[in-house]
C-alpha atoms as a PDB file:
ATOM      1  CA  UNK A   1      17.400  27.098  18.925  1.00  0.00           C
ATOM      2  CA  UNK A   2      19.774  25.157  17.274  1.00  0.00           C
ATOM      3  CA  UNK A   3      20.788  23.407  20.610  1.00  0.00           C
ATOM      4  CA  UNK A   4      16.802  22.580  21.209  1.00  0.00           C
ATOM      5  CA  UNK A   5      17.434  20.638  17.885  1.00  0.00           C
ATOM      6  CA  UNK A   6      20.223  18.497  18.776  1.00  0.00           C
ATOM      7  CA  UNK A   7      18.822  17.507  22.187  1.00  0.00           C
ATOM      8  CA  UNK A   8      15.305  16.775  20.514  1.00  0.00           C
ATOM      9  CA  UNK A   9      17.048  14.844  17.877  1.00  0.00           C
ATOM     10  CA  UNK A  10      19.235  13.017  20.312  1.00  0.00           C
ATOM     11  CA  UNK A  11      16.005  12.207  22.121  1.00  0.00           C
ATOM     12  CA  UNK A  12      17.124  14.376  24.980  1.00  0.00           C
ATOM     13  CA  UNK A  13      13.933  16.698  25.782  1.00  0.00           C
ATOM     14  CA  UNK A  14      11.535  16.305  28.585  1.00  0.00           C
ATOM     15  CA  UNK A  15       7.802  15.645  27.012  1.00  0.00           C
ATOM     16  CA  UNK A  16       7.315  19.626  28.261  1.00  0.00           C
ATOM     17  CA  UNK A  17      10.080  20.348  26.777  1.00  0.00           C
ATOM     18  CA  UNK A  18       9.561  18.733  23.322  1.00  0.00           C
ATOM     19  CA  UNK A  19       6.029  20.157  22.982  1.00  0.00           C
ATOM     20  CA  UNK A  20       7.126  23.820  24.384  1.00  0.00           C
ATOM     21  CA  UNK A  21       9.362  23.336  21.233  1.00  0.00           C
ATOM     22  CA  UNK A  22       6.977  22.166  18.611  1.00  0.00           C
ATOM     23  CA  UNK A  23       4.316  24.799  19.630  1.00  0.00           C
ATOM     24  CA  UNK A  24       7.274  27.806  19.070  1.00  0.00           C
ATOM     25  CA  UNK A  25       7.720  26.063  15.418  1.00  0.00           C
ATOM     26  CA  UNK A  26       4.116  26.373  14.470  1.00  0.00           C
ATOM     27  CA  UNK A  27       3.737  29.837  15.335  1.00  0.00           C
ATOM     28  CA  UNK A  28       7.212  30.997  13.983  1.00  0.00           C
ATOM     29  CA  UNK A  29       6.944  29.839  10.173  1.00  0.00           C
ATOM     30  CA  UNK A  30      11.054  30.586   9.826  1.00  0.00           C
ATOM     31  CA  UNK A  31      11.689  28.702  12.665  1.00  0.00           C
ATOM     32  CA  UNK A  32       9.837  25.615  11.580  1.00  0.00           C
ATOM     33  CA  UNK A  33      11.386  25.820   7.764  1.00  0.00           C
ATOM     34  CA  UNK A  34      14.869  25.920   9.661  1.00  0.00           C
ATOM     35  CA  UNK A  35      13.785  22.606  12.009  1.00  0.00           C
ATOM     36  CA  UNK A  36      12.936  21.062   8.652  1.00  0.00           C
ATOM     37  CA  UNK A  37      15.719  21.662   7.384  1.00  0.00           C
ATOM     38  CA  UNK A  38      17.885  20.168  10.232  1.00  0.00           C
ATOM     39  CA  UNK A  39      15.778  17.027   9.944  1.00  0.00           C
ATOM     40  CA  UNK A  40      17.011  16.555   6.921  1.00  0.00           C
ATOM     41  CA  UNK A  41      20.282  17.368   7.394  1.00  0.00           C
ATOM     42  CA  UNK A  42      19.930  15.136  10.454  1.00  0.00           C
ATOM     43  CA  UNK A  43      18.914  12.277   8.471  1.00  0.00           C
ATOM     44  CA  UNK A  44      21.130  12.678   5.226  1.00  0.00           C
ATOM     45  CA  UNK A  45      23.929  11.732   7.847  1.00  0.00           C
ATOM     46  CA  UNK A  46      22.963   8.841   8.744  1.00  0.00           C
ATOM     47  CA  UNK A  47      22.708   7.461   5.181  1.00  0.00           C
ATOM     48  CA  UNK A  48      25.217   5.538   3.002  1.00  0.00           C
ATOM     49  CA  UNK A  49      27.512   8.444   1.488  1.00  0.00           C
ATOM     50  CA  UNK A  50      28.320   7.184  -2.622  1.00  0.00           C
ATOM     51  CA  UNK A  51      32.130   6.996  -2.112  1.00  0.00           C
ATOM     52  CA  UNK A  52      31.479   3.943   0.903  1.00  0.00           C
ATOM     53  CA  UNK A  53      28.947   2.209  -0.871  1.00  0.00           C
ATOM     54  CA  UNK A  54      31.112   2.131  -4.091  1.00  0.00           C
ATOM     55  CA  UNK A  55      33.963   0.364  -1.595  1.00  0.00           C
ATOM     56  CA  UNK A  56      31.439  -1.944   0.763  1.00  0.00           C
ATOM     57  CA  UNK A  57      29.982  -3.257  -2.591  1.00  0.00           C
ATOM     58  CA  UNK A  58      33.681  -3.881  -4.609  1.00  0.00           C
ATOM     59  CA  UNK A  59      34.199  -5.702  -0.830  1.00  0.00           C
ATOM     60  CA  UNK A  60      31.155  -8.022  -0.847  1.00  0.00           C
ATOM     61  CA  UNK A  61      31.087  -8.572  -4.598  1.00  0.00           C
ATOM     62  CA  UNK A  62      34.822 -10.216  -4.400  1.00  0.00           C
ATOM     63  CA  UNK A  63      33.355 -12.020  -1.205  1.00  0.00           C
ATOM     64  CA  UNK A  64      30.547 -13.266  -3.453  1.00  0.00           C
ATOM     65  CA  UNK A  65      32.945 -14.466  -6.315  1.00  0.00           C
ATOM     66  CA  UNK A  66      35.000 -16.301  -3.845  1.00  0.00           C
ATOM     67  CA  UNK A  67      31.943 -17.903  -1.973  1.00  0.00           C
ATOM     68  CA  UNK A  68      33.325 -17.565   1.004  1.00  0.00           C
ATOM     69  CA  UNK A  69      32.413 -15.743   4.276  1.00  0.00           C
ATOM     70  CA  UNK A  70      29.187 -13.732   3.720  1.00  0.00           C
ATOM     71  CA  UNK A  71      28.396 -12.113   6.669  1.00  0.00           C
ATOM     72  CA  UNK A  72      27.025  -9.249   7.085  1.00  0.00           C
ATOM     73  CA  UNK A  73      28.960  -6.022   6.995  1.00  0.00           C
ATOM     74  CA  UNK A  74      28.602  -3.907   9.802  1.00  0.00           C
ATOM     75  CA  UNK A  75      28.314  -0.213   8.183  1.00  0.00           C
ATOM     76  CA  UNK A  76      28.751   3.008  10.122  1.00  0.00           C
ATOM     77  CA  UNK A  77      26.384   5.020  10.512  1.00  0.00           C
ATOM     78  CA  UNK A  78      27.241   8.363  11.526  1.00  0.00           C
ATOM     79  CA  UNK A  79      24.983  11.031  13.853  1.00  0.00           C
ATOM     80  CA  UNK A  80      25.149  14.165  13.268  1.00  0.00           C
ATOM     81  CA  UNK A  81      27.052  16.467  15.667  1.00  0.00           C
ATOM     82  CA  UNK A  82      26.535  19.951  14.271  1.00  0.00           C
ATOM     83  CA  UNK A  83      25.293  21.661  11.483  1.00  0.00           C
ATOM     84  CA  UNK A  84      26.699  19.844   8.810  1.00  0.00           C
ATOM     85  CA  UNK A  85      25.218  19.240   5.805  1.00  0.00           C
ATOM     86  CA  UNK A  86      25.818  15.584   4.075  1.00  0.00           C
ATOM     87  CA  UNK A  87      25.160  15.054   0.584  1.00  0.00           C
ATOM     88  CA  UNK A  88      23.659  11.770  -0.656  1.00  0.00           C
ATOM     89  CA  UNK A  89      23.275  11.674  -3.822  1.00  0.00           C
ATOM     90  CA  UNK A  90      19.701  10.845  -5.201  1.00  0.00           C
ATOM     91  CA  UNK A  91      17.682  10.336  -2.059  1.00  0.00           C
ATOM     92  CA  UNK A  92      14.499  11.976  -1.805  1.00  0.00           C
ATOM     93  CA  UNK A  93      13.441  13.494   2.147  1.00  0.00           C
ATOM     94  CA  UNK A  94      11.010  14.806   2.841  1.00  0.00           C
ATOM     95  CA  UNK A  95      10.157  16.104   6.216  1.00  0.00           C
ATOM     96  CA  UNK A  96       6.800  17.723   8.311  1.00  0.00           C
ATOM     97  CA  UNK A  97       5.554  18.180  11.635  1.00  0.00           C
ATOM     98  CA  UNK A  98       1.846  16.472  12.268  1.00  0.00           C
ATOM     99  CA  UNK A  99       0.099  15.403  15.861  1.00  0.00           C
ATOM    100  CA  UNK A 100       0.352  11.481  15.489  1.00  0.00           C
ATOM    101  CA  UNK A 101      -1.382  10.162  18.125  1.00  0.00           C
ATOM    102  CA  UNK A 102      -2.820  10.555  21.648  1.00  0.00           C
ATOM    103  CA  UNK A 103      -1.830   9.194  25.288  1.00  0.00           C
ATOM    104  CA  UNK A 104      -4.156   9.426  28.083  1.00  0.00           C
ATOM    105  CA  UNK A 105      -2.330  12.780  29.279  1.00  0.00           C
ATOM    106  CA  UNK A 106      -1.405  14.767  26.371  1.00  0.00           C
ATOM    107  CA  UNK A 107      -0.964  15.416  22.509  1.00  0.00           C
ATOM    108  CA  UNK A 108       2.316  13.881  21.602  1.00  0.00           C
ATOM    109  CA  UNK A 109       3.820  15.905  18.507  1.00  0.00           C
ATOM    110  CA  UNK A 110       6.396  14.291  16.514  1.00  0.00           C
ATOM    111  CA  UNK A 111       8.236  15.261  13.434  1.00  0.00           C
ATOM    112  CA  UNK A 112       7.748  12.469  10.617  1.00  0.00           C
ATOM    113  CA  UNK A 113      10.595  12.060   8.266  1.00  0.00           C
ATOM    114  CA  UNK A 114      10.080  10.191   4.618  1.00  0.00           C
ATOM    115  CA  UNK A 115      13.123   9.011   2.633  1.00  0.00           C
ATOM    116  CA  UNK A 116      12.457   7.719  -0.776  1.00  0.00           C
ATOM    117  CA  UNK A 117      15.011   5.857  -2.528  1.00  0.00           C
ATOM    118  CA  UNK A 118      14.527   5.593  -6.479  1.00  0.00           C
ATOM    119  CA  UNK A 119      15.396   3.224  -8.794  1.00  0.00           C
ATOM    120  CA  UNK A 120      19.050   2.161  -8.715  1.00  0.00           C
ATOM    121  CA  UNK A 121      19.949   3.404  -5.515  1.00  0.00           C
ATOM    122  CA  UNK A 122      19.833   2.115  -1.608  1.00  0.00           C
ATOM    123  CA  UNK A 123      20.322   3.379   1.481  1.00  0.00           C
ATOM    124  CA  UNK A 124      21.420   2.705   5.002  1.00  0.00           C
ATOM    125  CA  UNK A 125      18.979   4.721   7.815  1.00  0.00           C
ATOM    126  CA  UNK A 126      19.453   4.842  11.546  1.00  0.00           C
ATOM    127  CA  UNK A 127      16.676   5.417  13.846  1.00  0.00           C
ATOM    128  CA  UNK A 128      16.017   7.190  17.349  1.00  0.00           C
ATOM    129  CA  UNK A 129      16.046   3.781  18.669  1.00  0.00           C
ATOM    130  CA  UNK A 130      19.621   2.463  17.154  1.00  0.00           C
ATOM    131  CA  UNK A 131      17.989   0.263  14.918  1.00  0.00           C
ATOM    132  CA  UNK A 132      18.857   0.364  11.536  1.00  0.00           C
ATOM    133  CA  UNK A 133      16.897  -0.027   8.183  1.00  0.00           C
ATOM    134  CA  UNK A 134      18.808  -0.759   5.057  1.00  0.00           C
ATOM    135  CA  UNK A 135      16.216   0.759   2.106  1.00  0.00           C
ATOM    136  CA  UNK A 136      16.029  -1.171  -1.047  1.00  0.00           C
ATOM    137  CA  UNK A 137      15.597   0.922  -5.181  1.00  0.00           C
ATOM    138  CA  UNK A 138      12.188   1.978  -5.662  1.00  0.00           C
ATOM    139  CA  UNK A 139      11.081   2.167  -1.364  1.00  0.00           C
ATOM    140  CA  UNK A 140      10.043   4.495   0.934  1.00  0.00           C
ATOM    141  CA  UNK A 141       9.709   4.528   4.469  1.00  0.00           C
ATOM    142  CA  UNK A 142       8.124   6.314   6.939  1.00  0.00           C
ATOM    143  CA  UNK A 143       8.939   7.042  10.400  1.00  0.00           C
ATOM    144  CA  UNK A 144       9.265   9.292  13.389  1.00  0.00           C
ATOM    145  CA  UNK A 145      12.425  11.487  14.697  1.00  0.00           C
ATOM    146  CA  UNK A 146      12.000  10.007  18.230  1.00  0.00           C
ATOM    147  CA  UNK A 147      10.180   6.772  18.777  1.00  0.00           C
ATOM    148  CA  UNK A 148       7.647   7.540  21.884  1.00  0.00           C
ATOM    149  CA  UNK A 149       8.119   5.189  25.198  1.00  0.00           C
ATOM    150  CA  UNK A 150       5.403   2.855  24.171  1.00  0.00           C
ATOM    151  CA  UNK A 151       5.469   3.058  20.761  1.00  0.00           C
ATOM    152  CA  UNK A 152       8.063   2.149  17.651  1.00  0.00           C
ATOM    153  CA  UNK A 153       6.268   2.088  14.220  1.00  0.00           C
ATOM    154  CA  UNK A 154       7.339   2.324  10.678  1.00  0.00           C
ATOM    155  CA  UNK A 155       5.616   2.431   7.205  1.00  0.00           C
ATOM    156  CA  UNK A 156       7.450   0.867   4.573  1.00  0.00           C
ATOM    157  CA  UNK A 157       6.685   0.756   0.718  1.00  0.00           C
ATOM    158  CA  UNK A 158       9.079  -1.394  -1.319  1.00  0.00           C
ATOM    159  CA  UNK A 159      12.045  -3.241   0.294  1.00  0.00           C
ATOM    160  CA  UNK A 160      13.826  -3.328   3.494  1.00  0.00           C
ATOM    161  CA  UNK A 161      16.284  -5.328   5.965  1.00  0.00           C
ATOM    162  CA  UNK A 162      15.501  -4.428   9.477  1.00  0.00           C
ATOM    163  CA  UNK A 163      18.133  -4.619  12.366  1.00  0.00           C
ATOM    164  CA  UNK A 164      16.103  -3.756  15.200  1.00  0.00           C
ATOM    165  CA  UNK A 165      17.561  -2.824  18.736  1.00  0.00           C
ATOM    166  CA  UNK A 166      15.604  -5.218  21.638  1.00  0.00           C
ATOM    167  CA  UNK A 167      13.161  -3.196  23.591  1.00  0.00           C
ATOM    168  CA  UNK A 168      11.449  -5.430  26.206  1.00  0.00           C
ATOM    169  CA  UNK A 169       8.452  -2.998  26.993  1.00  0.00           C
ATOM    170  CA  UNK A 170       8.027  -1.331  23.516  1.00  0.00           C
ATOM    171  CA  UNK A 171       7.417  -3.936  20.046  1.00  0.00           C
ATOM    172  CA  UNK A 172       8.897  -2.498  16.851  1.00  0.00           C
ATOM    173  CA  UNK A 173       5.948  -2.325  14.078  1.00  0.00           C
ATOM    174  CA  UNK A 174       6.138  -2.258  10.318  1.00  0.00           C
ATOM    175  CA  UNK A 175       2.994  -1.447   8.456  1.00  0.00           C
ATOM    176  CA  UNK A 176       2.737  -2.046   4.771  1.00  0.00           C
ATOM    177  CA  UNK A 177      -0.069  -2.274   2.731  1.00  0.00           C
ATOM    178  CA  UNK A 178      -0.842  -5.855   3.124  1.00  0.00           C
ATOM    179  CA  UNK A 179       0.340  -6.776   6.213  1.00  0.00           C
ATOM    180  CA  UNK A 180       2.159  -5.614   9.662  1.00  0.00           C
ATOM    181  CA  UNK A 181       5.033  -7.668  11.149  1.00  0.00           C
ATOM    182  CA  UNK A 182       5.723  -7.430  15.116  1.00  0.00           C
ATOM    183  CA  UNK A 183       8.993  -7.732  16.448  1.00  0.00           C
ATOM    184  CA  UNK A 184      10.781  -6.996  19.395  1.00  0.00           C
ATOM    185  CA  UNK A 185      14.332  -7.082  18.376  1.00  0.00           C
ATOM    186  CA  UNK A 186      15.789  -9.324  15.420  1.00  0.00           C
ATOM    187  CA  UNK A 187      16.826  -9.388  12.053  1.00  0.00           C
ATOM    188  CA  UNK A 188      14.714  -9.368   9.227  1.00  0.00           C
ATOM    189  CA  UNK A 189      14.195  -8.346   5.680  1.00  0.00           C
ATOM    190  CA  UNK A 190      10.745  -7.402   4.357  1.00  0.00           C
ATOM    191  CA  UNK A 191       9.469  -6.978   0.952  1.00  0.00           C
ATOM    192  CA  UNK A 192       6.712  -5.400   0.224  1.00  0.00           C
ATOM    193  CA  UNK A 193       6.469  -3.995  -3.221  1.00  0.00           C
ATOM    194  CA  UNK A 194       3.166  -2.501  -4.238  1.00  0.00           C
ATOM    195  CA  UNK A 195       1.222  -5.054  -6.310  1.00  0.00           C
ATOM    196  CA  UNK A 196       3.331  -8.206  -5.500  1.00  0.00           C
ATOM    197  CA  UNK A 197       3.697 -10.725  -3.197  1.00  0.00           C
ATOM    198  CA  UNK A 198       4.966  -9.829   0.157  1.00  0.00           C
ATOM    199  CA  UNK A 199       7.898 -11.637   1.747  1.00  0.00           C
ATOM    200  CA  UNK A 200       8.866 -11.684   5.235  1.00  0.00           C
ATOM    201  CA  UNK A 201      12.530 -13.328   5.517  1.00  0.00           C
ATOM    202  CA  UNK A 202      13.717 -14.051   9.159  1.00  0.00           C
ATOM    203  CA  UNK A 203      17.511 -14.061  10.153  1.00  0.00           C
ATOM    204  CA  UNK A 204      17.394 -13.805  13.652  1.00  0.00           C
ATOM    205  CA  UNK A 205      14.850 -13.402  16.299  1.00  0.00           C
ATOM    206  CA  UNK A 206      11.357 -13.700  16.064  1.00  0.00           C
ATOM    207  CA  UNK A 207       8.492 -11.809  13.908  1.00  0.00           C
ATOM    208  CA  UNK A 208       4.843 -12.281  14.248  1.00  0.00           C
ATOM    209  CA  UNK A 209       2.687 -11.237  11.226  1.00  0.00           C
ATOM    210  CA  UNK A 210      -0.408 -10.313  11.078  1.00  0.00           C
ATOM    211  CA  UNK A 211      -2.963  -9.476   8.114  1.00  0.00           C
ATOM    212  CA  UNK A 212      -6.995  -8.860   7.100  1.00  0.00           C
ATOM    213  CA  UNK A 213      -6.239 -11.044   4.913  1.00  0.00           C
ATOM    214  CA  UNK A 214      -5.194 -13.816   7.556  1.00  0.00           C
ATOM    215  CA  UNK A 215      -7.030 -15.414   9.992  1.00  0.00           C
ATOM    216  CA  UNK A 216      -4.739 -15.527  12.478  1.00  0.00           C
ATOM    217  CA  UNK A 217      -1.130 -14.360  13.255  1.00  0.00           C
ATOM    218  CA  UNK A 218       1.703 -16.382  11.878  1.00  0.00           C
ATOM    219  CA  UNK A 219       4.725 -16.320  13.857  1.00  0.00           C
ATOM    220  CA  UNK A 220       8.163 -17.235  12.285  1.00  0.00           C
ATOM    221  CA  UNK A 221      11.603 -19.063  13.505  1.00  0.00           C
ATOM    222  CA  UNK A 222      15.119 -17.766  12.417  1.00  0.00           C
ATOM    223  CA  UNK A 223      15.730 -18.817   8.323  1.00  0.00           C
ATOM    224  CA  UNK A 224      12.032 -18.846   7.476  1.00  0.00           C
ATOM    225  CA  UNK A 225      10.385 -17.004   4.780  1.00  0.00           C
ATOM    226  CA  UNK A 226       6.625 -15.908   4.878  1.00  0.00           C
ATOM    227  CA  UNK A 227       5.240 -15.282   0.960  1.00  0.00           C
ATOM    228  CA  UNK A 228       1.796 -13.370   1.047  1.00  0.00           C
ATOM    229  CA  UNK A 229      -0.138 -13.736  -2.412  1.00  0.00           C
ATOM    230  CA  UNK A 230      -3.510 -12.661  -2.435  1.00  0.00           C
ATOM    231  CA  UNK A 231      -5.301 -14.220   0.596  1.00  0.00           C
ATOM    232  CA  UNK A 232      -2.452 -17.218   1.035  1.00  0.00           C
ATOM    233  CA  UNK A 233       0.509 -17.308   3.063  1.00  0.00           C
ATOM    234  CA  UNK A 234       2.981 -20.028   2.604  1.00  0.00           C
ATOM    235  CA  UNK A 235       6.094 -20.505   4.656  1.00  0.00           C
ATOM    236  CA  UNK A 236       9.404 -21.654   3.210  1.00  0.00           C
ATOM    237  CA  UNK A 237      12.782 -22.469   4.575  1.00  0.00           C
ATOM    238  CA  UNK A 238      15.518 -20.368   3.459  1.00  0.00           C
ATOM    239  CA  UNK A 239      18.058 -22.200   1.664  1.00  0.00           C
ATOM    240  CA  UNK A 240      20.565 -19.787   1.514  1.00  0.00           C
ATOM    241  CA  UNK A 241      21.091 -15.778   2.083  1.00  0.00           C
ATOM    242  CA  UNK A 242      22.470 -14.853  -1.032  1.00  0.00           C
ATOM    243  CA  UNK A 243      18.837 -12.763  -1.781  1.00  0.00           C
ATOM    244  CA  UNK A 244      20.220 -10.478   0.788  1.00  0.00           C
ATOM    245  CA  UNK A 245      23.243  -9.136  -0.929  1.00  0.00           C
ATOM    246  CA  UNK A 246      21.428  -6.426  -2.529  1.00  0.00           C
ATOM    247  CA  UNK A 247      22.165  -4.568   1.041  1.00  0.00           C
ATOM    248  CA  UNK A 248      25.908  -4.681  -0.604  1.00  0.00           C
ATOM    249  CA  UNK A 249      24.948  -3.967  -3.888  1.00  0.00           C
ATOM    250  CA  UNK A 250      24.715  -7.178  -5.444  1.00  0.00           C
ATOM    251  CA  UNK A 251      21.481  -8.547  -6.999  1.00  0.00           C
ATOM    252  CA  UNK A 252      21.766 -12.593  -6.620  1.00  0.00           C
ATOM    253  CA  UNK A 253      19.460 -15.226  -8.676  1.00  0.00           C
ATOM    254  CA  UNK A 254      19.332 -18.595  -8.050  1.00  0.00           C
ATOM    255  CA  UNK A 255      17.960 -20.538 -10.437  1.00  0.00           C
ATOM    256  CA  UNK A 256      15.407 -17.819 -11.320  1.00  0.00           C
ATOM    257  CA  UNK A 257      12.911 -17.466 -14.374  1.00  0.00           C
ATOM    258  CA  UNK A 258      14.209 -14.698 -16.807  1.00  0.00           C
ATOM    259  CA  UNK A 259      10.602 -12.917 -16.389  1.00  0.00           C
ATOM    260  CA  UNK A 260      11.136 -13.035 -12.774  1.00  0.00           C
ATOM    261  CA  UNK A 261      14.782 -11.663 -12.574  1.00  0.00           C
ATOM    262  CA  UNK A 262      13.165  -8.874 -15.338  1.00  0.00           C
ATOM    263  CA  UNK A 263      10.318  -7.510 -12.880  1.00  0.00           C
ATOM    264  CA  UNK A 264      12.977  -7.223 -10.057  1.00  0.00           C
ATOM    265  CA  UNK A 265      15.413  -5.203 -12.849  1.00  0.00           C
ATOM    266  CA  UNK A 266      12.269  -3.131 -13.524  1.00  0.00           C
ATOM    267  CA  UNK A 267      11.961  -2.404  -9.943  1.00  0.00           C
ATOM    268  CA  UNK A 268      15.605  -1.970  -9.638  1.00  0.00           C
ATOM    269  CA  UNK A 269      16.659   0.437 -12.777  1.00  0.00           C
ATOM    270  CA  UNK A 270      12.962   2.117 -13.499  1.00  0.00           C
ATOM    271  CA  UNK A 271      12.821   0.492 -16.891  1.00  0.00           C
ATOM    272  CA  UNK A 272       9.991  -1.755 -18.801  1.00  0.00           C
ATOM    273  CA  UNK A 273      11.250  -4.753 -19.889  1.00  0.00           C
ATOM    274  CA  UNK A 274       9.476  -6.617 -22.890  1.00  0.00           C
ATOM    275  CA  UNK A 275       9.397 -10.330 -24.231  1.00  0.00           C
ATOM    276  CA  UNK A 276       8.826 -10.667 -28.076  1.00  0.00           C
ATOM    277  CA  UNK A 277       9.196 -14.300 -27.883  1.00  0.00           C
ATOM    278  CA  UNK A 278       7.489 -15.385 -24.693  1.00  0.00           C
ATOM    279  CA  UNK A 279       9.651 -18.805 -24.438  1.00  0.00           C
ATOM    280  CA  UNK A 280      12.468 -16.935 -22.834  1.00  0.00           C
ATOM    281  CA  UNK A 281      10.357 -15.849 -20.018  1.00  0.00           C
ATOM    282  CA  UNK A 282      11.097 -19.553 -18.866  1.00  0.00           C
ATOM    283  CA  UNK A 283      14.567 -19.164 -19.258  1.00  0.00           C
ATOM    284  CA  UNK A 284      16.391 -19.581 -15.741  1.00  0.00           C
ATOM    285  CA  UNK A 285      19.340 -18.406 -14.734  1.00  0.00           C
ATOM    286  CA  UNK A 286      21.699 -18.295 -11.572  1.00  0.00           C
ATOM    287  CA  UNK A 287      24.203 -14.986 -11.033  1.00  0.00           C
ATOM    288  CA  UNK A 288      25.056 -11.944  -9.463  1.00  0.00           C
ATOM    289  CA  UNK A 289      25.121  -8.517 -10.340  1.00  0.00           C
ATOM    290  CA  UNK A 290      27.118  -5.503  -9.367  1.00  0.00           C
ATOM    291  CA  UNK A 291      23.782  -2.566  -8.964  1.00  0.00           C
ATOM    292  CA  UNK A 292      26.017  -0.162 -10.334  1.00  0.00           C
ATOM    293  CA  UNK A 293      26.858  -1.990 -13.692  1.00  0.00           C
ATOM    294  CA  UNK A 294      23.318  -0.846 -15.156  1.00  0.00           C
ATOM    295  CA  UNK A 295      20.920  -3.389 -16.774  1.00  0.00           C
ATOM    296  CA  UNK A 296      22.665  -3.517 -19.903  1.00  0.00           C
ATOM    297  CA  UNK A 297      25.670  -5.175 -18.679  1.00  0.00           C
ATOM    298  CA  UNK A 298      23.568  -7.454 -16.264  1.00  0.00           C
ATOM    299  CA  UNK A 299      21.926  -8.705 -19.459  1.00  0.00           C
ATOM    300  CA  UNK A 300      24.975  -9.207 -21.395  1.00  0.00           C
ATOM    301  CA  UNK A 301      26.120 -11.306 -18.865  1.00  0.00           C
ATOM    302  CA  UNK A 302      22.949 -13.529 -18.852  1.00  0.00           C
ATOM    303  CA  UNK A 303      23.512 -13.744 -22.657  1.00  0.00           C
ATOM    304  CA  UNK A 304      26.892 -15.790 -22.071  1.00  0.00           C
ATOM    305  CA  UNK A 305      24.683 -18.431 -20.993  1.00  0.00           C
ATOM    306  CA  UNK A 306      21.175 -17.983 -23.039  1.00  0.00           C
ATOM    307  CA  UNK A 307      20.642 -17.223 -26.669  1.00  0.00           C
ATOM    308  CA  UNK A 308      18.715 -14.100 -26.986  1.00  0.00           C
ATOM    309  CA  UNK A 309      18.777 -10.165 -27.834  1.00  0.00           C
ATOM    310  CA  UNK A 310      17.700  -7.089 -26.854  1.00  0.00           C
ATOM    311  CA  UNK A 311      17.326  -3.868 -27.776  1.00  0.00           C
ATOM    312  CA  UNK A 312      16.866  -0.717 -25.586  1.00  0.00           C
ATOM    313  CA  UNK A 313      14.565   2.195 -26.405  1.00  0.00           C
ATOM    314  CA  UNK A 314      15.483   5.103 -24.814  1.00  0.00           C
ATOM    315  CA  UNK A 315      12.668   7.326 -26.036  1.00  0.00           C
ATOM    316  CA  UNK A 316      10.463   5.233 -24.610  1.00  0.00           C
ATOM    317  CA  UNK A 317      12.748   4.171 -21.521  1.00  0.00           C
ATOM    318  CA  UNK A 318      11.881   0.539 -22.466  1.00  0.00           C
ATOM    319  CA  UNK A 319      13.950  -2.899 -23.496  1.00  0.00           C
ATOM    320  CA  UNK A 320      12.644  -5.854 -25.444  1.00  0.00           C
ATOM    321  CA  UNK A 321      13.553  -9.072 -25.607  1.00  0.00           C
ATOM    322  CA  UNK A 322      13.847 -11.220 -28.701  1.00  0.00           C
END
């Protein structure tokens, strides 16, 4: 059945064909653990392997220090062509097989696929449709093996840069927890960390967002920045890209509170960072740091230009301030 796989994966079965499949998997439970287990396979492939993101982030880190060019790198993204098994090292998938929705004819069964990257890590997914999703420390998205012919949706918990492909006939969909954001095809990174306030950064394109909270949609033009707090959404120009470099493995801080750049290390390394003297919360800084470093050497470097200390408690996986 393996060849059912890579044709179902590759988007290649008729609607017959694909639920003929899918109704052989739930009745053979072998069968479905070894689809599963393709999926997976499937998907590992198309993610960032450790060895290229070690040599695309030494490349847009020297990039950074030279403030010159900073375009985006185009990564490759490799399908899978067999069998093969890719390890990544640290990404959680998970994969199952539910009924996700109705069309006026039939049951349309898709497998779902979940990737969860933790704290530290990133990761670069491609989907059915060629678009890609770079997937930010501490996020997890959701979203089919084969996008249907009038529908592409995602759900996405934590932070992500969309590249989506243009598909006249069929919008592209993220749902978060707050808020959806409509696109067609465009460029866009989306933040949407449990808890805190949503932002919605366009690059290129077009993105209309909509919300319970709002009363209307809010549509945004190419460089602006949609921040959802509570029931309020204000729109910004963006200044400058450099928040984007995390898809390279840079965090960047521009003139940024030290409590502020502290929550994002907390989302970033899965630590709790404490201030014992609450003045330094006010602190600001401007920098860039190499993900990979750790948050020890990111605050050693932010002490060459602020007087403070810390200590770090592993026991309790926690660093204070003072």
């Amino acid at each position: 059945m393996i060849d059912q796989y890579i044709k179902y994966i590759n988007g290649e079965l008729a609607t017959a064909e694909r639920e003929a499949l899918f109704k052989a998997l739930e009745k053979d439970a072998r069968a479905k653990s070894e689809f599963e287990d393709f999926e997976k396979v499937f998907v590992l492939s198309t993610l960032l392997s450790e060895e290229d993101d070690d040599a695309k982030s030494e490349q847009a880190y020297s990039r950074f220090e030279r403030r010159k060019n900073k375009k985006r790198i185009s990564l490759y993204a490799r399908r899978i062509s067999g069998y093969v098994a890719t390890a990544v090292a640290s990404v959680l998938l998970t994969c199952g097989i539910f009924s996700v929705y109705r069309n006026q004819q039939t049951d349309i069964v898709i497998a779902m696929n979940e990737v969860t990257v933790p704290a530290g890590q990133r990761a670069l997914i491609k989907l059915s449709d060629s678009s890609e999703v770079w997937l930010n420390a501490n996020s997890k998205l959701i979203y089919p093996s084969v996008f249907t012919a009038d529908k592409r949706s995602v759900h996405l918990s934590g932070e992500a840069f969309f590249q989506v492909k243009h598909q006249s006939q069929t919008p592209f969909v993220v749902i978060t927890e707050k808020q959806e954001v409509k696109v067609l095809g465009t460029e866009f990174n989306l933040s949407a960390y449990s808890g805190k306030t949503v932002s919605t950064a366009l690059i290129n394109g077009s993105v209309e967002i909509t919300s319970d909270l709002l009363k209307q949609p809010v549509l945004l033009k190419p460089n602006e920045m949609a921040l959802l707090k509570d029931s309020t959404l204000k729109v910004e120009h963006i200044s400058n890209q450099d928040f984007l470099l995390w898809k390279d493995g840079i965090y960047a801080f521009d003139n940024t509170t030290f409590e502020e750049i502290a929550r994002k290390f907390e989302l970033y390394y899965d630590i709790t960072i404490v201030f014992k003297n609450k003045a330094y919360k006010e602190y600001r800084f401007t920098g860039k740091f190499r993900q990979r470093d750790g948050v020890e050497n990111a605050l050693r470097l932010l002490q060459k230009s602020k007087s403070f200390q810390y200590n770090k408690n592993d026991e309790k996986n926690e660093i204070t301030i003072y």
